[in-house]
Protein backbone atom coordinates (compact mmCIF):
# COMPACT_ATOMS: atom_id res chain seq x y z
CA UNK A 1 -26.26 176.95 -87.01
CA UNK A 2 -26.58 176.14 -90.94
CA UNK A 3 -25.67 178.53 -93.31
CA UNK A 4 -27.40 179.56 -96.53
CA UNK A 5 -24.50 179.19 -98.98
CA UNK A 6 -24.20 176.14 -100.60
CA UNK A 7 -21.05 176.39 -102.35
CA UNK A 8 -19.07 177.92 -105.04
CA UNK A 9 -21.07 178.47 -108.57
CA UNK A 10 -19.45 176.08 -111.69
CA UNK A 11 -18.18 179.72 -112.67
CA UNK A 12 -16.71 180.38 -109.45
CA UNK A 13 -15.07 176.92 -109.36
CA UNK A 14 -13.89 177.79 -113.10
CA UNK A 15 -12.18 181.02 -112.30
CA UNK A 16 -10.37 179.40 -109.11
CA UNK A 17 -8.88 176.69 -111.11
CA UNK A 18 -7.92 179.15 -113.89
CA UNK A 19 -5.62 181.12 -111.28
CA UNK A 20 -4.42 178.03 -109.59
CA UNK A 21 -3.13 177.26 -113.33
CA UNK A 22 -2.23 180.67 -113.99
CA UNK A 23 -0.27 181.26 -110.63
CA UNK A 24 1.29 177.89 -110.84
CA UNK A 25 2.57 178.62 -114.21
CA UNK A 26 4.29 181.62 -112.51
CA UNK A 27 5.27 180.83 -109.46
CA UNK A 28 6.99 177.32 -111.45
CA UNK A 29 9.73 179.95 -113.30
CA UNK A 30 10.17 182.42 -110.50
CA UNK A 31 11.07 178.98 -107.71
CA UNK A 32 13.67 178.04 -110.23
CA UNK A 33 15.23 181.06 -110.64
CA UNK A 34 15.42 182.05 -107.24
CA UNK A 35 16.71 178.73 -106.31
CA UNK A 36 19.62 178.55 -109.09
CA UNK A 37 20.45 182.02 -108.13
CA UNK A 38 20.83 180.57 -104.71
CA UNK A 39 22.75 178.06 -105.22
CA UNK A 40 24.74 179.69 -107.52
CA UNK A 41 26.41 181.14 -104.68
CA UNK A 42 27.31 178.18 -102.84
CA UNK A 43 28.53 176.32 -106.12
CA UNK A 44 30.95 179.48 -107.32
CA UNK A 45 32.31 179.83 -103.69
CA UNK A 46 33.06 176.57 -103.18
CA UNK A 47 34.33 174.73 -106.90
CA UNK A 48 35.59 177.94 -108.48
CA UNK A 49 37.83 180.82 -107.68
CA UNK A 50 35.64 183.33 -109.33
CA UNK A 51 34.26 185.13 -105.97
CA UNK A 52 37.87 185.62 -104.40
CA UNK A 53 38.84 188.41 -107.00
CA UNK A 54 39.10 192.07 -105.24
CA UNK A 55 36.53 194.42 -106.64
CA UNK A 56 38.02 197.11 -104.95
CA UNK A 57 40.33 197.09 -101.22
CA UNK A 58 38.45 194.95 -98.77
CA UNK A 59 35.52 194.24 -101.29
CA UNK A 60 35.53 190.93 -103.21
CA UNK A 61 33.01 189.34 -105.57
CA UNK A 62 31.44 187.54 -102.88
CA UNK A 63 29.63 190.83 -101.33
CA UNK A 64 28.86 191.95 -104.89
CA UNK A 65 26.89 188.99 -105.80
CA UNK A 66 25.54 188.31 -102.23
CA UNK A 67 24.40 191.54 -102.01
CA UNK A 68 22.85 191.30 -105.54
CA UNK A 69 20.82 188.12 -103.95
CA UNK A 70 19.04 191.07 -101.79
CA UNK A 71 18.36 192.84 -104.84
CA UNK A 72 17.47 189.74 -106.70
CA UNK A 73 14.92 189.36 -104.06
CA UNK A 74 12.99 192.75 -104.48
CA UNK A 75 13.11 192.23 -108.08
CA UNK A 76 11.18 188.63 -107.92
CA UNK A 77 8.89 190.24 -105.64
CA UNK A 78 8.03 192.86 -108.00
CA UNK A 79 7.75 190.76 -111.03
CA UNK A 80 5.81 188.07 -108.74
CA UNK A 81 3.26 190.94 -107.50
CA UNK A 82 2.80 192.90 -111.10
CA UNK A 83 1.92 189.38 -113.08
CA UNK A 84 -0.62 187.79 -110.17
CA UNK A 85 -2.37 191.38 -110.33
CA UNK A 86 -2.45 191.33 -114.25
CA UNK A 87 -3.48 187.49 -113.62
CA UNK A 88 -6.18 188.45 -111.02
CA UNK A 89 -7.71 191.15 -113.57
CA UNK A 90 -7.71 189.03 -116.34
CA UNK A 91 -9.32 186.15 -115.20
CA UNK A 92 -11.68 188.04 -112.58
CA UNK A 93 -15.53 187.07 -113.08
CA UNK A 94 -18.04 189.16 -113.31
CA UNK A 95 -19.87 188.11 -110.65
CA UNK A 96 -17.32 189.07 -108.38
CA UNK A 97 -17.75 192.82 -109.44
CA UNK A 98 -19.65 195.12 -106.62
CA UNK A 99 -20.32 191.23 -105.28
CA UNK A 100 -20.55 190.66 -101.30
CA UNK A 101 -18.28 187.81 -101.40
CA UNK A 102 -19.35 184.61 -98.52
CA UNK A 103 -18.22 184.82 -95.10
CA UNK A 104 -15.48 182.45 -95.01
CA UNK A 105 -15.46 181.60 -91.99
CA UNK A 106 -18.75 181.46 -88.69
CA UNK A 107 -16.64 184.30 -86.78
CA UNK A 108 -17.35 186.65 -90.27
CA UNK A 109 -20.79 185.36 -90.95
CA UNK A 110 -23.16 187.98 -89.29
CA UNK A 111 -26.03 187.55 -86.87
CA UNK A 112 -29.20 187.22 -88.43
């Protein structure tokens, strides 16, 4: 069964490599933060006797900062999800506007 879509337009194929660009660009920062925050971690708690100091009785450094890893979490997420939606409207074509976007896949396409 052949389908009657050819193919992305040159502007189509433009704005998809903009936002592969764009998200790359964002997601390149974000990785290595997350990561050295990771890490971070695993370096202080084993070469360093930062983590070991009581915050208060039973509660060291160690929870505070692992638990701040949670937190740091949510907060990349947020950051991550604001700038690909400010991304998305920026670079957003106008020929995807009120557009019927092609079936991606023969399961969507529908019976003519």
């Amino acid at each position: 069964m052949a389908s009657s879509f050819d193919g992305p337009s040159p502007q189509m194929q433009r704005y998809y490599a903009e936002m592969s660009a764009a998200r790359r660009r964002l997601v390149g920062p974000l990785a290595v933060f997350t990561a050295a925050y990771y890490l971070g971690m695993n370096f202080l708690a084993n070469f360093t006797s930062w983590l070991d100091g009581q915050v208060f009785e039973g509660m060291t450094w160690a929870y505070v900062f692992g638990f701040s890893q949670m937190l740091m979490c949510a907060v990349v997420t947020l950051i991550y999800r604001r700038r690909i939606d400010a991304i998305e409207r920026e670079f957003r074509p106008a020929e995807l506007d009120g557009a019927k976007v092609a079936p991606t896949s023969v399961a969507e396409e529908s019976p003519s």
